[in-house]
PDB file of N, CA and C in Angstrom:
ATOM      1  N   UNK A   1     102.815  99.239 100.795  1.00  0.00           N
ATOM      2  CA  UNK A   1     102.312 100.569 101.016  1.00  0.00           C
ATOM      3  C   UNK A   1     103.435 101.576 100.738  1.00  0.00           C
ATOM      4  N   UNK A   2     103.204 102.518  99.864  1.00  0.00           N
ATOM      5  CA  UNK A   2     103.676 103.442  99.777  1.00  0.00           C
ATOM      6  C   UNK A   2     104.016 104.846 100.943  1.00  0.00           C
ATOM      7  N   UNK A   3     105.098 105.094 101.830  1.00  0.00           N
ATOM      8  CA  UNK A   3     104.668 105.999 102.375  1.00  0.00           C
ATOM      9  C   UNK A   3     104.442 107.440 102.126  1.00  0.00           C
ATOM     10  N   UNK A   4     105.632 108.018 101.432  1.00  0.00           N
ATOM     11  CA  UNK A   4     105.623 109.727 100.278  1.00  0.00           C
ATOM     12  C   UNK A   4     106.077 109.214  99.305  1.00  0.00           C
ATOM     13  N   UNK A   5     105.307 109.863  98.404  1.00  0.00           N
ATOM     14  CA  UNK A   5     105.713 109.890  96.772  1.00  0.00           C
ATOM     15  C   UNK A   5     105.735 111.706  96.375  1.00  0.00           C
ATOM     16  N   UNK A   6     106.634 112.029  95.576  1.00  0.00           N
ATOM     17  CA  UNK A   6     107.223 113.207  94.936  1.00  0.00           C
ATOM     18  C   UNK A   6     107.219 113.004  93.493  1.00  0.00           C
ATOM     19  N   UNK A   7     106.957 114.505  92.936  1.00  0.00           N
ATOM     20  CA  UNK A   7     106.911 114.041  91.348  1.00  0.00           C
ATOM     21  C   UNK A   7     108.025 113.503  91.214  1.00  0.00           C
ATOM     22  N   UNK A   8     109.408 113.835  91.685  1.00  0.00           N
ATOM     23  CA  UNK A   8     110.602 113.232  91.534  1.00  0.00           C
ATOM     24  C   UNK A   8     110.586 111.466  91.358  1.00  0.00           C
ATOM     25  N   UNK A   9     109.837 110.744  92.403  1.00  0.00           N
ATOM     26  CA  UNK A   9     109.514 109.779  92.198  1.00  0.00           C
ATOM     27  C   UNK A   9     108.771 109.418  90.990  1.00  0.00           C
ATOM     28  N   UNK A  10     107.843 109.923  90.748  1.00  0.00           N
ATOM     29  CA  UNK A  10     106.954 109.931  89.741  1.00  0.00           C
ATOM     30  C   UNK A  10     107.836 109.727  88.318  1.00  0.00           C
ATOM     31  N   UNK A  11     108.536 110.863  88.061  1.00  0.00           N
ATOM     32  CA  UNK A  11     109.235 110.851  87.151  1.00  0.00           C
ATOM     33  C   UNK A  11     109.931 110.020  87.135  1.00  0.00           C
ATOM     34  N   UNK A  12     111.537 109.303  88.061  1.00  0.00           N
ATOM     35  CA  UNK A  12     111.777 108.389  87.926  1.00  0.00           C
ATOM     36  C   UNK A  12     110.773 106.528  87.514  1.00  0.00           C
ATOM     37  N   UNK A  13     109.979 106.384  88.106  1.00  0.00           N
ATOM     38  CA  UNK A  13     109.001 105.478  87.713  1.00  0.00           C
ATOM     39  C   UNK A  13     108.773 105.123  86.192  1.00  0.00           C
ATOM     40  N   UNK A  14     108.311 106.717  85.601  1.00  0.00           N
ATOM     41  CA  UNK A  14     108.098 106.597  84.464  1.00  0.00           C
ATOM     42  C   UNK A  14     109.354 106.319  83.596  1.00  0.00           C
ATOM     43  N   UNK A  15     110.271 106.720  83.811  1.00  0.00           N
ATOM     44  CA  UNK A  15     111.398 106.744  83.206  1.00  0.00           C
ATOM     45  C   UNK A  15     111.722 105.154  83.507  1.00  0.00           C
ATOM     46  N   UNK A  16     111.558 104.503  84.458  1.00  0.00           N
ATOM     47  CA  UNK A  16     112.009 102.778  84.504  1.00  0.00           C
ATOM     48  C   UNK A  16     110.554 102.730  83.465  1.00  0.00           C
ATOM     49  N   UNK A  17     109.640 102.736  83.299  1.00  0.00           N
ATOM     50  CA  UNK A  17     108.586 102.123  82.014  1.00  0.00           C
ATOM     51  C   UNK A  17     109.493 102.672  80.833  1.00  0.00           C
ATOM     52  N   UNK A  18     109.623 103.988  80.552  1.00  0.00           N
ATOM     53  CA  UNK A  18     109.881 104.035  78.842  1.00  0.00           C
ATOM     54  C   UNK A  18     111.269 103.548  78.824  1.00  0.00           C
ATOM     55  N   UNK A  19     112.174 103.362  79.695  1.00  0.00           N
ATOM     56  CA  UNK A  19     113.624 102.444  79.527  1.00  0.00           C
ATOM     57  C   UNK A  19     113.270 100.433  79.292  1.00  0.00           C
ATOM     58  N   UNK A  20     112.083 100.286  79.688  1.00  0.00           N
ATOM     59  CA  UNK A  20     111.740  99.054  79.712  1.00  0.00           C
ATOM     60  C   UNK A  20     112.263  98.700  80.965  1.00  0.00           C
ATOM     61  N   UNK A  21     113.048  98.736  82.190  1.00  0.00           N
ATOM     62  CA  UNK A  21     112.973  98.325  83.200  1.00  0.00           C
ATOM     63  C   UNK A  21     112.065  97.543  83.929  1.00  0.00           C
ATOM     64  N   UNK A  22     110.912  98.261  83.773  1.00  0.00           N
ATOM     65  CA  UNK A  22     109.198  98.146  84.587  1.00  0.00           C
ATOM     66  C   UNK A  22     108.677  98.041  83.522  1.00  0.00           C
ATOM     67  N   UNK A  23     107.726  97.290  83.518  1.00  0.00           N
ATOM     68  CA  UNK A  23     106.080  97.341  82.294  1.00  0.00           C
ATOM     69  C   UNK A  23     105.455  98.454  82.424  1.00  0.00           C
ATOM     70  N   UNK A  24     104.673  98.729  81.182  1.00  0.00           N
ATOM     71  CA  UNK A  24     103.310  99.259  81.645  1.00  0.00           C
ATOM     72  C   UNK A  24     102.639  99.186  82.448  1.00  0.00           C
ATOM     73  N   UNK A  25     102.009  98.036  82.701  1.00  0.00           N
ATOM     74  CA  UNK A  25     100.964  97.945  83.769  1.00  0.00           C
ATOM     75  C   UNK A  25     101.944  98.151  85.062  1.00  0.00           C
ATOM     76  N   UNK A  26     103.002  97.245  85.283  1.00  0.00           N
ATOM     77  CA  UNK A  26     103.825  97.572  86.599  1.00  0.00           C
ATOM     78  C   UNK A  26     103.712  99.565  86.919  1.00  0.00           C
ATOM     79  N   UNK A  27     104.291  99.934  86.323  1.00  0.00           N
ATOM     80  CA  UNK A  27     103.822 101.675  86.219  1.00  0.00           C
ATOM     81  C   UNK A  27     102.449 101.508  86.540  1.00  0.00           C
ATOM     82  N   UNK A  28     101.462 101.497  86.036  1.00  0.00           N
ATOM     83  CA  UNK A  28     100.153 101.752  86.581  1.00  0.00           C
ATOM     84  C   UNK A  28      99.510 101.244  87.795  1.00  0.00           C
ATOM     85  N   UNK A  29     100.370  99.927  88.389  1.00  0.00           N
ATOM     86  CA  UNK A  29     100.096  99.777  89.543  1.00  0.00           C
ATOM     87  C   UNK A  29     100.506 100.908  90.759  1.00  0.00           C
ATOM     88  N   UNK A  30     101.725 100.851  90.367  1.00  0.00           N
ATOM     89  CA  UNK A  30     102.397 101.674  90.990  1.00  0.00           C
ATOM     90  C   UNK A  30     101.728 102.830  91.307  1.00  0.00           C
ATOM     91  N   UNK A  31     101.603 103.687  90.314  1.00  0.00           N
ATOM     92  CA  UNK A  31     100.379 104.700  90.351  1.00  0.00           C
ATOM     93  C   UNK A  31      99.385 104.861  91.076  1.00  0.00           C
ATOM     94  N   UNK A  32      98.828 104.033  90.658  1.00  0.00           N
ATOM     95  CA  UNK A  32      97.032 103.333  92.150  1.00  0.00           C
ATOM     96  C   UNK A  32      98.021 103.620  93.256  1.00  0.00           C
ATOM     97  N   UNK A  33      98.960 102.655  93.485  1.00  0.00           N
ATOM     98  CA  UNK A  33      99.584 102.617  95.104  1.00  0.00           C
ATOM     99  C   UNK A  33      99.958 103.671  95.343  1.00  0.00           C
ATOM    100  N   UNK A  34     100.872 104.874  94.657  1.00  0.00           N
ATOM    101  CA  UNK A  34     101.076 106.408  94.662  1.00  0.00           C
ATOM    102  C   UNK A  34      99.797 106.905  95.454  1.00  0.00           C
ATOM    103  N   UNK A  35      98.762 106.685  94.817  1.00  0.00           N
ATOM    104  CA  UNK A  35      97.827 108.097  95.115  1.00  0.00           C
ATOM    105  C   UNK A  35      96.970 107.449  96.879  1.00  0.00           C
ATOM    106  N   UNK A  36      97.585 106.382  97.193  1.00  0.00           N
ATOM    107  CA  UNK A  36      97.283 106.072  98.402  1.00  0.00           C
ATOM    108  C   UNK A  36      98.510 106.289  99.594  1.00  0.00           C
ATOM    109  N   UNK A  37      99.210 106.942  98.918  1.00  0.00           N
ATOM    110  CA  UNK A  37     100.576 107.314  99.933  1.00  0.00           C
ATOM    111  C   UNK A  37     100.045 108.283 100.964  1.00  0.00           C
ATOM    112  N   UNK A  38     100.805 108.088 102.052  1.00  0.00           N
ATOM    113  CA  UNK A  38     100.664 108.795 103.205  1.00  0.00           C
ATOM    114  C   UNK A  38     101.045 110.210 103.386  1.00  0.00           C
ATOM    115  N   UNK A  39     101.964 110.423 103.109  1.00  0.00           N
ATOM    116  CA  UNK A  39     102.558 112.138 102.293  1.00  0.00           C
ATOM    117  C   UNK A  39     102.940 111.939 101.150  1.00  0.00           C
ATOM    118  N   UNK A  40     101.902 113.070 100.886  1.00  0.00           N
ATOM    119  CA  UNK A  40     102.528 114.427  99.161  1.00  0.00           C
ATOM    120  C   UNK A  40     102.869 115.422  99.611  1.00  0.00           C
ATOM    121  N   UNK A  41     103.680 115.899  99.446  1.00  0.00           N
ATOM    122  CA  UNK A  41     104.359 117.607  99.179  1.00  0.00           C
ATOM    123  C   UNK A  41     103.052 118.216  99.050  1.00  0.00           C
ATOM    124  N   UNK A  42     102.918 119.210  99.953  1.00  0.00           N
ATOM    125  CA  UNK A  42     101.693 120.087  99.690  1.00  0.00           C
ATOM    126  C   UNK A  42     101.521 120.498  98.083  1.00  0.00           C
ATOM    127  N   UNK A  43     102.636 121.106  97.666  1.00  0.00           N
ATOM    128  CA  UNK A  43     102.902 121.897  96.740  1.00  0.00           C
ATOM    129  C   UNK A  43     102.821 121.193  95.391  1.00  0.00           C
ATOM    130  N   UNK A  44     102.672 119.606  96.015  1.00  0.00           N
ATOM    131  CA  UNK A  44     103.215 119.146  94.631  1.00  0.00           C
ATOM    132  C   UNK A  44     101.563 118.231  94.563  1.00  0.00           C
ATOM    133  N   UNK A  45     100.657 118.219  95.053  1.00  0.00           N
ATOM    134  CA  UNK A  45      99.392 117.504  95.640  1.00  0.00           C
ATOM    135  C   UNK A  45      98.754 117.589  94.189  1.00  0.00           C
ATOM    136  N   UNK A  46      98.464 118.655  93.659  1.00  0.00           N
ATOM    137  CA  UNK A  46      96.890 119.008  92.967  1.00  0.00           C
ATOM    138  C   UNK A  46      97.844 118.157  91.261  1.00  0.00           C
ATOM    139  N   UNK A  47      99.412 118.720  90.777  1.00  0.00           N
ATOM    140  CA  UNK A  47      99.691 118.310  89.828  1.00  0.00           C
ATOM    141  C   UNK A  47     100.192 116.361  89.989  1.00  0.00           C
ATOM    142  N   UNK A  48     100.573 116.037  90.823  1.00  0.00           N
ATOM    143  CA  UNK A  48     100.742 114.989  91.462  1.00  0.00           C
ATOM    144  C   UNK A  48      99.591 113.698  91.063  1.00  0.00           C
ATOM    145  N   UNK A  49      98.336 114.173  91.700  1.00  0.00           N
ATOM    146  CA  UNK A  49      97.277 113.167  92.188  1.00  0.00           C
ATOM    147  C   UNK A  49      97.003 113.247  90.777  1.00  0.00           C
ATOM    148  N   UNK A  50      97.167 114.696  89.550  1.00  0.00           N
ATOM    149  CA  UNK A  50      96.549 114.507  88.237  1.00  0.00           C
ATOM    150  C   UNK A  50      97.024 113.622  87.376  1.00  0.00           C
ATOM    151  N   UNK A  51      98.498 113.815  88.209  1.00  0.00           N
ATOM    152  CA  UNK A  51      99.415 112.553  87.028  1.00  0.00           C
ATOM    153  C   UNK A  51      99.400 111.313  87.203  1.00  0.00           C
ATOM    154  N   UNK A  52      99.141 110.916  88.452  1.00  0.00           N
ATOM    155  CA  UNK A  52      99.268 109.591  88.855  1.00  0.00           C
ATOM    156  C   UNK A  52      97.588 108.958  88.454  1.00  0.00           C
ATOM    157  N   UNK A  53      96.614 109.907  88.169  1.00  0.00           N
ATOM    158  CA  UNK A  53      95.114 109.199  87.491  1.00  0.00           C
ATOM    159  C   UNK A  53      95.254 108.947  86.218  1.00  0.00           C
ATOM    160  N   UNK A  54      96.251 110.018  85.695  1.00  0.00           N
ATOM    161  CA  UNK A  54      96.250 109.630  84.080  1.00  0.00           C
ATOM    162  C   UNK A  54      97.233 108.277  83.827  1.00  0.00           C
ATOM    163  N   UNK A  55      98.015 108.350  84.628  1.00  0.00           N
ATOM    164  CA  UNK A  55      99.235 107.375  84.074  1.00  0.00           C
ATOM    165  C   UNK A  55      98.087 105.822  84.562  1.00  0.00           C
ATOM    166  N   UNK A  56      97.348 106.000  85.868  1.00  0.00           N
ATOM    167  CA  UNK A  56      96.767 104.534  86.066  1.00  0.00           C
ATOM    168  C   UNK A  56      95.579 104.249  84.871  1.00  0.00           C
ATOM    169  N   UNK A  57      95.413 104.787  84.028  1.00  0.00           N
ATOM    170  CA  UNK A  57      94.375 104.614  82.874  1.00  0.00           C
ATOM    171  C   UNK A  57      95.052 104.704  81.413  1.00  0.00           C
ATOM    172  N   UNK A  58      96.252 105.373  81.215  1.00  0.00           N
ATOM    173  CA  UNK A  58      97.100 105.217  80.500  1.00  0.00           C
ATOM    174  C   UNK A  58      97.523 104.295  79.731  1.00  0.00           C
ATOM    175  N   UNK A  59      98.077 104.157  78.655  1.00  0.00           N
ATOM    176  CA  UNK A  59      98.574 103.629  77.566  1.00  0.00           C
ATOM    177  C   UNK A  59      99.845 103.674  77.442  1.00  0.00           C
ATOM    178  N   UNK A  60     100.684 102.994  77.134  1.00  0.00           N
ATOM    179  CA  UNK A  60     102.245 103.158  76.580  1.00  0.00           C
ATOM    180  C   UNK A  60     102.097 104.627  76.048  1.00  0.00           C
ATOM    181  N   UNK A  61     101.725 104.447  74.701  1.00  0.00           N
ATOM    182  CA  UNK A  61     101.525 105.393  73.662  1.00  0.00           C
ATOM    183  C   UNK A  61     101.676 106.710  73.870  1.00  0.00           C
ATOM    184  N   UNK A  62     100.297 106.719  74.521  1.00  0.00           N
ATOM    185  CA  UNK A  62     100.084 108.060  75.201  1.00  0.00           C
ATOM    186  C   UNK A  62     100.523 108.683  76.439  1.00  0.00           C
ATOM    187  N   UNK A  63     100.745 108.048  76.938  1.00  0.00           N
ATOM    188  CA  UNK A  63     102.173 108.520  78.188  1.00  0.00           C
ATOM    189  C   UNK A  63     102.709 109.576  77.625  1.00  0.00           C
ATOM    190  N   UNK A  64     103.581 108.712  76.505  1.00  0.00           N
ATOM    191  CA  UNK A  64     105.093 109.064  75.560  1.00  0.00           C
ATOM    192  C   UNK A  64     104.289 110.327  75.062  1.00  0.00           C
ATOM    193  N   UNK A  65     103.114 110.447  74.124  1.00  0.00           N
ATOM    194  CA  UNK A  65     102.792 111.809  73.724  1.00  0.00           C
ATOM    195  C   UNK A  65     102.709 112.828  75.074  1.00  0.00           C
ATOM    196  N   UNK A  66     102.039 112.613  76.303  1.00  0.00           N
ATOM    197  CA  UNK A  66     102.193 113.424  77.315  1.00  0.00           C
ATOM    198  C   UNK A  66     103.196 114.024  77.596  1.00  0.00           C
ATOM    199  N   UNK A  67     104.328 113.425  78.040  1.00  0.00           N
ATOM    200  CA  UNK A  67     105.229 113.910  78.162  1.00  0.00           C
ATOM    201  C   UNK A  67     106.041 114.842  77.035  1.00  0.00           C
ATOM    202  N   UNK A  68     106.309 114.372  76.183  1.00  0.00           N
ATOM    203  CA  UNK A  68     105.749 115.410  74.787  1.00  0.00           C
ATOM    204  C   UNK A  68     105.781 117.434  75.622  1.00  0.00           C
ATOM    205  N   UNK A  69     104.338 117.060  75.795  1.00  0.00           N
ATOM    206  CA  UNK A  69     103.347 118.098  76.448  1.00  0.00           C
ATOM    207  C   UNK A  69     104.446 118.833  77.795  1.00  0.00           C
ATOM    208  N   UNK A  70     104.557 117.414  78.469  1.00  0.00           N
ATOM    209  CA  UNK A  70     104.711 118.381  79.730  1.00  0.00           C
ATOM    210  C   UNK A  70     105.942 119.647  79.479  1.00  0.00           C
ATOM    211  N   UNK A  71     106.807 119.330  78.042  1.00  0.00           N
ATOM    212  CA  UNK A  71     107.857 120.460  77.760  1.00  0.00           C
ATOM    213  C   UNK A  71     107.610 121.297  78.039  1.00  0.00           C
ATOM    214  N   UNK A  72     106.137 121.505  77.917  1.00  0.00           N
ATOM    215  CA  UNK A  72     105.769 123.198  77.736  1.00  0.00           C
ATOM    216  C   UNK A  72     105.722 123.834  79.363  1.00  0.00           C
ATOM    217  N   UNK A  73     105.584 123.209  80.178  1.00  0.00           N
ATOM    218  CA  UNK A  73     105.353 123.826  81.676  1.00  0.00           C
ATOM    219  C   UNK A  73     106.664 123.732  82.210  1.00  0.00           C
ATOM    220  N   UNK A  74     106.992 124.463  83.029  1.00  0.00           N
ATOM    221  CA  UNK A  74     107.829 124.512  84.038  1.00  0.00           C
ATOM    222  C   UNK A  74     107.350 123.368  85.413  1.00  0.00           C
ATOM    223  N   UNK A  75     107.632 122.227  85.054  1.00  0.00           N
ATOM    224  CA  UNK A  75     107.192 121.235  86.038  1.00  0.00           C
ATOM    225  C   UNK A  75     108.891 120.598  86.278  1.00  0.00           C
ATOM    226  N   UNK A  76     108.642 120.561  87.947  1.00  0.00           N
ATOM    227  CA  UNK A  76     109.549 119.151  88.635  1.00  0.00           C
ATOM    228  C   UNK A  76     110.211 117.763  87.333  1.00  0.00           C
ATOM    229  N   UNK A  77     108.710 117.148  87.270  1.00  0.00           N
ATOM    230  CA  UNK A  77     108.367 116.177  86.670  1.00  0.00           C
ATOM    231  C   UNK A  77     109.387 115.927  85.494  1.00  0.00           C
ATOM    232  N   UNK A  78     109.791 117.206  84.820  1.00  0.00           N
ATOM    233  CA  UNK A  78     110.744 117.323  83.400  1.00  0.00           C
ATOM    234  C   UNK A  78     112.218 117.301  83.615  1.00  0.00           C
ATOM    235  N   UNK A  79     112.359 118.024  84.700  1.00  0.00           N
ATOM    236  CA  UNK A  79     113.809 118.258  85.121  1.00  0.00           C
ATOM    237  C   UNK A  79     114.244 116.663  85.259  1.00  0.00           C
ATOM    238  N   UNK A  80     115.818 116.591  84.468  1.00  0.00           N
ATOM    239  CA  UNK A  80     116.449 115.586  83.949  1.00  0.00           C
ATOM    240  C   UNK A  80     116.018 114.754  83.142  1.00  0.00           C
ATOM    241  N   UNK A  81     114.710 114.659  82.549  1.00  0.00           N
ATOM    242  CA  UNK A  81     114.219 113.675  81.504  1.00  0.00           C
ATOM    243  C   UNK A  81     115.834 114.077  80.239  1.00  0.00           C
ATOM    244  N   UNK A  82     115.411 112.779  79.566  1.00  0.00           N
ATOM    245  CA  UNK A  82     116.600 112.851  78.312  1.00  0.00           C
ATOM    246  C   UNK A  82     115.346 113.681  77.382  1.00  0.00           C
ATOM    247  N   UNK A  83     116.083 114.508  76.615  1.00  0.00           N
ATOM    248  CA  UNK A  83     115.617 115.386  75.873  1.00  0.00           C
ATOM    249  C   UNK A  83     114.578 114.521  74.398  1.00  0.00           C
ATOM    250  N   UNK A  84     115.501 113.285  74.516  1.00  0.00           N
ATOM    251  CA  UNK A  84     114.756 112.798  72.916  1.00  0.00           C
ATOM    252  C   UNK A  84     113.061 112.481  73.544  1.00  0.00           C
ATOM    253  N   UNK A  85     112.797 112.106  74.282  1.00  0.00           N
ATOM    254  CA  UNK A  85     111.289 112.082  75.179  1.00  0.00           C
ATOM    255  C   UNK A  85     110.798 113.423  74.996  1.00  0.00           C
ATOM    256  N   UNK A  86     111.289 114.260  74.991  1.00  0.00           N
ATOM    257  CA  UNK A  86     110.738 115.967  74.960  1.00  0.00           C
ATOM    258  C   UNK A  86     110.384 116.526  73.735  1.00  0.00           C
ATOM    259  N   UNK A  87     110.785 115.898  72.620  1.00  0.00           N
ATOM    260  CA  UNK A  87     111.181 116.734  71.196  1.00  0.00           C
ATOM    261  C   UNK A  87     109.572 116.113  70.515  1.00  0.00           C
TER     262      UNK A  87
END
């Protein structure tokens, strides 16, 4: 059981999948178990629960294009990613 998860977490997670650390699917479990955690950050709830549905239905592939995406927002989630993931 998960007790709080933070995009901070989130982000790290993903970052053990695209380093190869963790699998895919390991990430997507993870995910499921995320969105059953006991505390979220209020603040971080609505973008949070969105990321952790996409990543549990997710693809390698398309992850990697997401994140892509997330450049464009001012999200948690980006802060410290390595830039070549961003471009």
């Amino acid at each position: 059981m998960i007790l709080r998860v933070t995009l901070a977490d989130c982000a790290a997670k993903i970052e053990d999948s695209m380093e190869g650390r963790i699998t895919h699917e390991e990430l997507q479990q993870w995910s499921r178990d995320a969105m059953l955690a006991l505390e979220i950050p209020p603040q971080e709830h609505e973008e949070l629960m969105a990321l952790l549905q996409d990543i549990s239905v997710s693809t390698r592939e398309n992850l990697r294009v997401a994140f892509k995406h997330y450049k464009k927002f001012n999200s948690p989630l980006t802060q410290g990613l390595p830039k070549s993931w961003l471009q």
